[in-house]
C-alpha atoms as a PDB file:
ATOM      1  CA  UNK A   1       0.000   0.000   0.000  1.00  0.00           C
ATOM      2  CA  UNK A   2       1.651   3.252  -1.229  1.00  0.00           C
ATOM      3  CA  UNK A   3       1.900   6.085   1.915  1.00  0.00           C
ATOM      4  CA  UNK A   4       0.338   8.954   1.511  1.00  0.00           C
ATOM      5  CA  UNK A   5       1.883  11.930   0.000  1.00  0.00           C
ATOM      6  CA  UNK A   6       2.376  14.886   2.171  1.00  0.00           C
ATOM      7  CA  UNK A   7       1.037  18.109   0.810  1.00  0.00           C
ATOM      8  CA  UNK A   8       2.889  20.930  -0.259  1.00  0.00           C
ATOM      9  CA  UNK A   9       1.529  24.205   1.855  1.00  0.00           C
ATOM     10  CA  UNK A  10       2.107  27.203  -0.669  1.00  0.00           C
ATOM     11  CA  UNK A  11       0.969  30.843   0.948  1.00  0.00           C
ATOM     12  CA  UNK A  12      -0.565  33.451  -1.510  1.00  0.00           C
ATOM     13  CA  UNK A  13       2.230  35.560  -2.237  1.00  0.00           C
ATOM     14  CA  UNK A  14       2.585  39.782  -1.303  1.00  0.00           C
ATOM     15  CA  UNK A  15       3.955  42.106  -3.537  1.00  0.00           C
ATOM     16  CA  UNK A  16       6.974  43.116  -1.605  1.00  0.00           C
ATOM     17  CA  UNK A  17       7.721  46.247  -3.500  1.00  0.00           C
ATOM     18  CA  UNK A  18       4.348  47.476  -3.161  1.00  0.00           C
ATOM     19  CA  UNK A  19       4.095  46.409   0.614  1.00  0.00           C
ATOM     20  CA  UNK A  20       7.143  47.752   2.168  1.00  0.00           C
ATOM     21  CA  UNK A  21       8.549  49.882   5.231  1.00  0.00           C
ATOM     22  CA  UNK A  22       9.510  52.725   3.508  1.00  0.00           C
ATOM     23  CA  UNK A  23       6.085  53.710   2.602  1.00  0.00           C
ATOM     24  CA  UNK A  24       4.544  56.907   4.372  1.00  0.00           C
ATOM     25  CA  UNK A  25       2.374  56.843   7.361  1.00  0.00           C
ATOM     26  CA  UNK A  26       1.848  60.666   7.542  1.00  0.00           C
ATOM     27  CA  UNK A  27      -0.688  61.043   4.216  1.00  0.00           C
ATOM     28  CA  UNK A  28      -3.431  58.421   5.602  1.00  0.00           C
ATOM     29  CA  UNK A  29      -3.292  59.869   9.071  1.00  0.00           C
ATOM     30  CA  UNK A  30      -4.060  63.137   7.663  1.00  0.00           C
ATOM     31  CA  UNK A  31      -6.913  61.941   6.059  1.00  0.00           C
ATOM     32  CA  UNK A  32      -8.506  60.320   9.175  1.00  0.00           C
ATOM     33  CA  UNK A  33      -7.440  63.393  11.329  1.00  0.00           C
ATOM     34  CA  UNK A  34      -4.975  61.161  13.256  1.00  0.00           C
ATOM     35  CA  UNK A  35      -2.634  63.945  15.319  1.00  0.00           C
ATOM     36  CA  UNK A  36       0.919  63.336  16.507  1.00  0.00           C
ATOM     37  CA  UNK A  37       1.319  60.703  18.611  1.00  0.00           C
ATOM     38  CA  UNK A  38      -2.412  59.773  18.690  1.00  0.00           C
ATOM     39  CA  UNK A  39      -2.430  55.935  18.445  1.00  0.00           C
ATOM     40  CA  UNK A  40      -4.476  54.624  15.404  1.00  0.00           C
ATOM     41  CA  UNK A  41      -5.555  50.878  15.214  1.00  0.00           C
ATOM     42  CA  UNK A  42      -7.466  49.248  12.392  1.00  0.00           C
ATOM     43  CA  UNK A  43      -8.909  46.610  10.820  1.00  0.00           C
ATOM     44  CA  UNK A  44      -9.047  45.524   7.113  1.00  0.00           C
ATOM     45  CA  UNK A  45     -11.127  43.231   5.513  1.00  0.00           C
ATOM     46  CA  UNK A  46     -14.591  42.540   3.711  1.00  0.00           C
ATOM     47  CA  UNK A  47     -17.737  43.645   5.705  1.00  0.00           C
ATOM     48  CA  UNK A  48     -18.669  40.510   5.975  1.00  0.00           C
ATOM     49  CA  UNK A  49     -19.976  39.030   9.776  1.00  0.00           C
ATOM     50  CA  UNK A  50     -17.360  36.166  10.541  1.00  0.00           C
ATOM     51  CA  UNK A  51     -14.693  38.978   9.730  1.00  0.00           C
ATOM     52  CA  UNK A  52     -15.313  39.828  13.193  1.00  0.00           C
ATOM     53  CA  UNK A  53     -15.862  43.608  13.283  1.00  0.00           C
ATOM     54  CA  UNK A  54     -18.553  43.727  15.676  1.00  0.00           C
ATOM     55  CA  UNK A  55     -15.896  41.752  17.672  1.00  0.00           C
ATOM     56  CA  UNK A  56     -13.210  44.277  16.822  1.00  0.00           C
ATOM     57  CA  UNK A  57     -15.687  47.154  18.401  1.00  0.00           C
ATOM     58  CA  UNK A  58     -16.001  45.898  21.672  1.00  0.00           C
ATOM     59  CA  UNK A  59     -11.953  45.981  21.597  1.00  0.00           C
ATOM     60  CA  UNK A  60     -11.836  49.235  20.221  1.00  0.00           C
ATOM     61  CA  UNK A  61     -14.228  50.146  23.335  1.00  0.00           C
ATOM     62  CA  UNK A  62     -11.788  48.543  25.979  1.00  0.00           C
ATOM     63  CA  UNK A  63      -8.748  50.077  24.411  1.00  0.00           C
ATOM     64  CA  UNK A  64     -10.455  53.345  24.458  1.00  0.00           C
ATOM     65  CA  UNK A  65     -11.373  53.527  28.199  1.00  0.00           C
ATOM     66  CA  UNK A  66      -7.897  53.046  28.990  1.00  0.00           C
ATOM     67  CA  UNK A  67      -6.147  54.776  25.930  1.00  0.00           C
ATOM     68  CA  UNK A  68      -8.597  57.858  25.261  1.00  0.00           C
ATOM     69  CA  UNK A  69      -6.633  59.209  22.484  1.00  0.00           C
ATOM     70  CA  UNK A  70      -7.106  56.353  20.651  1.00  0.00           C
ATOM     71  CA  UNK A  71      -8.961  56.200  17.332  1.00  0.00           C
ATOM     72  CA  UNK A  72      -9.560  53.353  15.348  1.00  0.00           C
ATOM     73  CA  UNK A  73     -10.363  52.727  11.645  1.00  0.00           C
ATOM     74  CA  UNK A  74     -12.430  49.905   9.836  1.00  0.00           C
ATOM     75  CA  UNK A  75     -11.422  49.305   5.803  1.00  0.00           C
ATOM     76  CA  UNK A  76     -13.111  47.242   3.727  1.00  0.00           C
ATOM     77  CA  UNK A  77     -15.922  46.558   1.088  1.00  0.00           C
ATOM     78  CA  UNK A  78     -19.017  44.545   1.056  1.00  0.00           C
ATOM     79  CA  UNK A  79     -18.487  41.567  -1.051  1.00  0.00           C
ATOM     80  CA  UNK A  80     -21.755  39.614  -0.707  1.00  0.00           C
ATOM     81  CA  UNK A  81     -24.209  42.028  -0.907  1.00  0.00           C
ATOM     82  CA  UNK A  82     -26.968  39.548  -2.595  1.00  0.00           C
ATOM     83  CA  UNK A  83     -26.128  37.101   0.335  1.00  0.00           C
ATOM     84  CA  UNK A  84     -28.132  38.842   2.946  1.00  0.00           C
ATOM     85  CA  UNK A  85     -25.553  41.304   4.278  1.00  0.00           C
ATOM     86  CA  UNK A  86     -26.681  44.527   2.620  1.00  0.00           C
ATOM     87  CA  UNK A  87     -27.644  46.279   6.314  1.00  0.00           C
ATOM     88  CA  UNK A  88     -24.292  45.274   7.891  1.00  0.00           C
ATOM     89  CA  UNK A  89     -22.338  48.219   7.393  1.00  0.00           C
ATOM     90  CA  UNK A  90     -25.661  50.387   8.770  1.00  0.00           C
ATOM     91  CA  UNK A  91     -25.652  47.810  11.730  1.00  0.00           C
ATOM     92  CA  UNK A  92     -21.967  48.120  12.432  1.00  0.00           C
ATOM     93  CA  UNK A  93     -22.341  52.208  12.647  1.00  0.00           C
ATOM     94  CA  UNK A  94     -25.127  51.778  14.967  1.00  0.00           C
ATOM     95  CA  UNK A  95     -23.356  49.594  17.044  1.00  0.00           C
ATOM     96  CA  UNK A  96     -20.312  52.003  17.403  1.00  0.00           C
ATOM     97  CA  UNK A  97     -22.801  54.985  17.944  1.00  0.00           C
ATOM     98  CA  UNK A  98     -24.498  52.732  20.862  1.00  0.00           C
ATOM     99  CA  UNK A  99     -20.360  52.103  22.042  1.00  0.00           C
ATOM    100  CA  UNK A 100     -19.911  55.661  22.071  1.00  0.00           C
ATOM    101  CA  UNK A 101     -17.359  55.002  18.993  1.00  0.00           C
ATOM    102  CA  UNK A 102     -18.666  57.451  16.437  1.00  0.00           C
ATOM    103  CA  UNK A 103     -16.261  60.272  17.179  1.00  0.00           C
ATOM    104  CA  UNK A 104     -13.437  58.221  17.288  1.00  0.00           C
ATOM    105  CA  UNK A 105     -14.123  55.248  14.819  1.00  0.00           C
ATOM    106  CA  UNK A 106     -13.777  55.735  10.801  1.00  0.00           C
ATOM    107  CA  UNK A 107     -15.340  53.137   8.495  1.00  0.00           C
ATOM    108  CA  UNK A 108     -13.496  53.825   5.593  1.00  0.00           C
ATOM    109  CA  UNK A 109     -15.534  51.253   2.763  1.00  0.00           C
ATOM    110  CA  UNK A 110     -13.289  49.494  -0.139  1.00  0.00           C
ATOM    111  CA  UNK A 111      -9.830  50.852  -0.535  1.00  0.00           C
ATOM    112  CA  UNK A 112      -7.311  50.744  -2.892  1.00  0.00           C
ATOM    113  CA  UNK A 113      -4.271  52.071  -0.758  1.00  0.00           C
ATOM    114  CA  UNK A 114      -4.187  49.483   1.363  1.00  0.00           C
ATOM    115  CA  UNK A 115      -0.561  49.582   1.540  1.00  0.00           C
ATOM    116  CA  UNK A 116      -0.247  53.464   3.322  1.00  0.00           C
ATOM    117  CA  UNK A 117      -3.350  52.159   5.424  1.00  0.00           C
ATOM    118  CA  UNK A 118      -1.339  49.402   6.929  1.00  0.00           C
ATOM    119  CA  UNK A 119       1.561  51.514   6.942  1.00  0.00           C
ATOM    120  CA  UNK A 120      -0.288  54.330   8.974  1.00  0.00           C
ATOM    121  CA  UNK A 121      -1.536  52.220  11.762  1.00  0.00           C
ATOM    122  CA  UNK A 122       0.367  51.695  14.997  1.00  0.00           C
ATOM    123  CA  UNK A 123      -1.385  48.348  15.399  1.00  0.00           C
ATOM    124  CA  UNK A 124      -3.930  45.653  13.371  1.00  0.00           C
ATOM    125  CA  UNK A 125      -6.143  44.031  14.835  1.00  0.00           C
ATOM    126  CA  UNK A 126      -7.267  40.963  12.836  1.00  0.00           C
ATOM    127  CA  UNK A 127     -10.053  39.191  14.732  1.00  0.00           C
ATOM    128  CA  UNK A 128     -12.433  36.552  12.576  1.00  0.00           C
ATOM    129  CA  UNK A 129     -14.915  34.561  14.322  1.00  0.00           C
ATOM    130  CA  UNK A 130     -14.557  31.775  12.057  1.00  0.00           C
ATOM    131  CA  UNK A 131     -11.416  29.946  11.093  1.00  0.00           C
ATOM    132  CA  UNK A 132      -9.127  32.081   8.438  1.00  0.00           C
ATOM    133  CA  UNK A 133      -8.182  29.764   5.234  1.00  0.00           C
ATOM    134  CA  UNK A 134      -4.827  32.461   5.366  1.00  0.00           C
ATOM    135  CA  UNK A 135      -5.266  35.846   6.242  1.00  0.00           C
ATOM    136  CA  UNK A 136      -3.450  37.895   3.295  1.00  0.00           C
ATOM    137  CA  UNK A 137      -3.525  41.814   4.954  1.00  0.00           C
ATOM    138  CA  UNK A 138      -1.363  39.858   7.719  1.00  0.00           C
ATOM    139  CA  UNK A 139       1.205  38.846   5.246  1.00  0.00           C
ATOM    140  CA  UNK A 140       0.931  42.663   4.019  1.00  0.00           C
ATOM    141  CA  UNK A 141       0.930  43.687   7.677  1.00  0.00           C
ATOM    142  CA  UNK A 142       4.385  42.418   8.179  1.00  0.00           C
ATOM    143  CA  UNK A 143       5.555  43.429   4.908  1.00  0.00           C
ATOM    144  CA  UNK A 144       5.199  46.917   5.719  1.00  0.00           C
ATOM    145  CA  UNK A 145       6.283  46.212   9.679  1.00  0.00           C
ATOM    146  CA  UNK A 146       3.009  47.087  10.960  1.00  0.00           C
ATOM    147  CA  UNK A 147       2.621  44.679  14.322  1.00  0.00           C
ATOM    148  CA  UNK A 148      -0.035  42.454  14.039  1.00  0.00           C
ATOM    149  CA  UNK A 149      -3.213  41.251  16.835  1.00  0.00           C
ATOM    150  CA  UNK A 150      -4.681  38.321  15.250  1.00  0.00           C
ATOM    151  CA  UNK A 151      -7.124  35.265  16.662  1.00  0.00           C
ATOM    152  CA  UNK A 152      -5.341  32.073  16.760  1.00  0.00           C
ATOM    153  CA  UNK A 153      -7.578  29.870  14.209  1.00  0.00           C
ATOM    154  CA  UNK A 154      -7.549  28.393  10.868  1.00  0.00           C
ATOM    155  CA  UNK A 155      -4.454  29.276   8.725  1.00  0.00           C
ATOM    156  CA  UNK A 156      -3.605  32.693  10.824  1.00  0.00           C
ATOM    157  CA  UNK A 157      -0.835  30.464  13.340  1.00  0.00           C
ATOM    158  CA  UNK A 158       0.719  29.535  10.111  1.00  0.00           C
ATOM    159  CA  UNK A 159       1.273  33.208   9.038  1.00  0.00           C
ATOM    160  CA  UNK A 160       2.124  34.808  12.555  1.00  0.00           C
ATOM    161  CA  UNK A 161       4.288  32.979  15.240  1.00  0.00           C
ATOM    162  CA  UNK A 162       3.244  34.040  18.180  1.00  0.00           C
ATOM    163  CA  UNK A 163       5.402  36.400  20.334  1.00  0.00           C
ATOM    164  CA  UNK A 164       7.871  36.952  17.129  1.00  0.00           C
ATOM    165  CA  UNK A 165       6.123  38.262  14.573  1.00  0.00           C
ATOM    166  CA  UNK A 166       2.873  39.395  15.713  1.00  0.00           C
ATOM    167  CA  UNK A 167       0.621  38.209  19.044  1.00  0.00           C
ATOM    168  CA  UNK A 168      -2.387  35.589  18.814  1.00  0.00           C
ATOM    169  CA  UNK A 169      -5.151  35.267  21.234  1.00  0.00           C
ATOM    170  CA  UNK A 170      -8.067  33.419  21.088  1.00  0.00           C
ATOM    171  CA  UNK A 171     -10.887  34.405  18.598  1.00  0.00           C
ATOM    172  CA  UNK A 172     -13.607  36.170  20.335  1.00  0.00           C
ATOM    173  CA  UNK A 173     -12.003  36.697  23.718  1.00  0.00           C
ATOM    174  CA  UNK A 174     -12.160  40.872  23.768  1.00  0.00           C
ATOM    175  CA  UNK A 175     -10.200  41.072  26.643  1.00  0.00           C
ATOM    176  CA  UNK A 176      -7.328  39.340  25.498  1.00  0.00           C
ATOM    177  CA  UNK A 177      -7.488  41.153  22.301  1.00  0.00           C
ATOM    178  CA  UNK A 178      -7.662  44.533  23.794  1.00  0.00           C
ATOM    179  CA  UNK A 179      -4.714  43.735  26.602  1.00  0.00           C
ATOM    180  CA  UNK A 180      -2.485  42.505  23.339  1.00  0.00           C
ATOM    181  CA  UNK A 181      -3.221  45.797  21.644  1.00  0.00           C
ATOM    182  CA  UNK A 182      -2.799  47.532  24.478  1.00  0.00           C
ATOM    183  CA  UNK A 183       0.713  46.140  24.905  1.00  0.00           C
ATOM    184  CA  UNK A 184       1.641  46.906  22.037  1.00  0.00           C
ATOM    185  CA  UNK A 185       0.535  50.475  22.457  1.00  0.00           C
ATOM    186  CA  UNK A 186       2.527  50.514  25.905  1.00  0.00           C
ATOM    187  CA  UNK A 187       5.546  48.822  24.671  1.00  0.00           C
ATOM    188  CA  UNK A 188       7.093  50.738  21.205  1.00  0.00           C
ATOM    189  CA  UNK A 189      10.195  48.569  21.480  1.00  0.00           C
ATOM    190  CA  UNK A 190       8.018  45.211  21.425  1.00  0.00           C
ATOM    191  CA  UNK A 191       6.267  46.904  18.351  1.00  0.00           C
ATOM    192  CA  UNK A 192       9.793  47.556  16.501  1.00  0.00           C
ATOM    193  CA  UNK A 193      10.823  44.078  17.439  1.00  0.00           C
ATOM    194  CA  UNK A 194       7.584  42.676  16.214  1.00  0.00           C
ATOM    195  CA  UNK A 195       7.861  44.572  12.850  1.00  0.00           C
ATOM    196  CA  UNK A 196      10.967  43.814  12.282  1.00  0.00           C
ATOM    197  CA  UNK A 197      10.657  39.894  12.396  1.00  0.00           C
ATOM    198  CA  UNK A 198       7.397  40.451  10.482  1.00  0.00           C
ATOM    199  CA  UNK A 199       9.158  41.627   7.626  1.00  0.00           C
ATOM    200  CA  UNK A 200      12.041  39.513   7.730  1.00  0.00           C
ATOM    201  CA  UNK A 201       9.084  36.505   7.632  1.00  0.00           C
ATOM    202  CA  UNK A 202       7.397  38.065   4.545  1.00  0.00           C
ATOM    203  CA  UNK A 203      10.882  38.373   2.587  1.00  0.00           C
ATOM    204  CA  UNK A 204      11.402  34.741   3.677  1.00  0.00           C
ATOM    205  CA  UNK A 205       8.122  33.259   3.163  1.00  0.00           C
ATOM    206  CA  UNK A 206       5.549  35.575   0.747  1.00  0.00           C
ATOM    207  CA  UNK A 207       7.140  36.975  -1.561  1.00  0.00           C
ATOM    208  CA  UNK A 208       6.549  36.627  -5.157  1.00  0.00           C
ATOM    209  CA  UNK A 209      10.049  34.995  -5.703  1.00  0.00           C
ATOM    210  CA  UNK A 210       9.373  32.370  -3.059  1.00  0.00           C
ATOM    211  CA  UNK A 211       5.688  31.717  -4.403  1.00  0.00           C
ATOM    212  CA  UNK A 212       7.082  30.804  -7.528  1.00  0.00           C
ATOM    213  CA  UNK A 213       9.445  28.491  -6.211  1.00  0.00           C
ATOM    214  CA  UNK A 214       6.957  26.342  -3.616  1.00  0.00           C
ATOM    215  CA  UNK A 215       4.719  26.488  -6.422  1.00  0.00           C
ATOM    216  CA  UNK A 216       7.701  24.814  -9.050  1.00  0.00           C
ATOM    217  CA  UNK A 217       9.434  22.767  -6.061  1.00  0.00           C
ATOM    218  CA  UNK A 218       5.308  21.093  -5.587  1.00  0.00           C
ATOM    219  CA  UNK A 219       5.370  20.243  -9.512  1.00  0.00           C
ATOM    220  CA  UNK A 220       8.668  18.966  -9.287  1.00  0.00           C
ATOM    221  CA  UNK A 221       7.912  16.406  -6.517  1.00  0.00           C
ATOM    222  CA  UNK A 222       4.334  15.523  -8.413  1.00  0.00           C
ATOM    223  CA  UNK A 223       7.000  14.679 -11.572  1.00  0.00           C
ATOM    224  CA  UNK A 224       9.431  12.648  -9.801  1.00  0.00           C
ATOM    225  CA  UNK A 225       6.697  10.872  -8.137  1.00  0.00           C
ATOM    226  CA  UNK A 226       5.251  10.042 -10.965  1.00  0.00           C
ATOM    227  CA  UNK A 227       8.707   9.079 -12.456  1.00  0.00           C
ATOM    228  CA  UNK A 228       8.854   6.355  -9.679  1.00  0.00           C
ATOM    229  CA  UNK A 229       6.001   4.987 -10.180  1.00  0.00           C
ATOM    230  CA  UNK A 230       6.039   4.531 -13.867  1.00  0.00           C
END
């Protein structure tokens, strides 16, 4: 009986020149009325429910009780409008007015300068409440050296290691969300460090280069298997 083969685990790949550190953080934080040293963190991804931004509100709340110059910013497009989420963007404002968010909370819609949004934030907060396949604006986190707070599920512990490049708590638990952001916030060295690693692990592990060449090395093992066996 012939083993089974072991699959070949190749991550979508980040534009690396695109997603960088270099990249400005002053132009988006103008826009969103971000002053000085006013901590901004964010979210990005489709308004869809298992994203988790209602989740990502209540966190935004804690932070802000203990962090009041704190603002936070939501990016991201409704995808499945036909699939019964055409109120949830109206929802999510109401639910930030109810928080007491509204003055300090931007929901921004679809983007296409993702790259200065990530760069802009002091922290991202990544919080699904159903398991991530992967997680892409993580990989694009790190390639720009923004730190990363994401839920420990799905494909997300496969992207961020834990305590190296980014900080993983469980999905749903606000608390431990908030007191990871809050860290960070607290602790600018542990945010270099964080960034740092995060970008080393995107040169290493998403860019395009190395896509191509998991993708090549899994056709050349599919080959010489099937050399074998002929």
């Amino acid at each position: 009986m012939r083993g089974r083969a072991h699959p070949h685990v190749v991550p979508d790949p980040v534009d690396l020149d695109r997603f960088h550190p270099g990249i400005s953080r002053d132009r988006i934080r103008r826009e969103l009325g971000v002053a000085g040293q006013e901590p901004l963190i964010g979210l990005v991804g489709h308004l869809t429910p298992w994203k988790g931004h209602e989740v990502f509100l209540a966190v935004a709340r804690a932070v802000a009780d203990l962090v009041p110059p704190a603002r936070f910013v939501v990016a991201g497009g409704a995808i499945y409008e036909t699939h019964g989420h055409q109120g949830y963007l109206g929802m999510l404002r109401q639910r930030a007015a109810a928080l007491g968010l509204s003055d300090r909370l931007t929901l921004l819609g679809a983007r296409d300068d993702v790259p200065e949004l990530l760069a802009g934030l002091d922290v991202l907060v990544h919080c699904p409440t159903a398991p991530e396949p992967f997680g892409r604006v993580l990989a694009e986190a790190m390639a720009v050296r923004c730190p990363v707070v994401a839920a420990r599920c799905g494909g997300i512990p496969e992207v961020i290691e834990d305590g190296v490049t980014g900080l993983l708590v469980s999905p749903g638990n606000v608390e431990a969300f908030a007191a990871a952001a809050l860290r960070l916030l607290r602790e600018p060295a542990v945010r270099r460090r964080l960034g740092e690693a995060g970008r080393r692990r995107a040169e290493a592990h998403f860019g395009i280069e190395s896509h191509a060449e998991r993708v090549l090395a899994a056709y050349r093992t599919v080959l010489e298997r099937r050399r074998v066996a002929a």
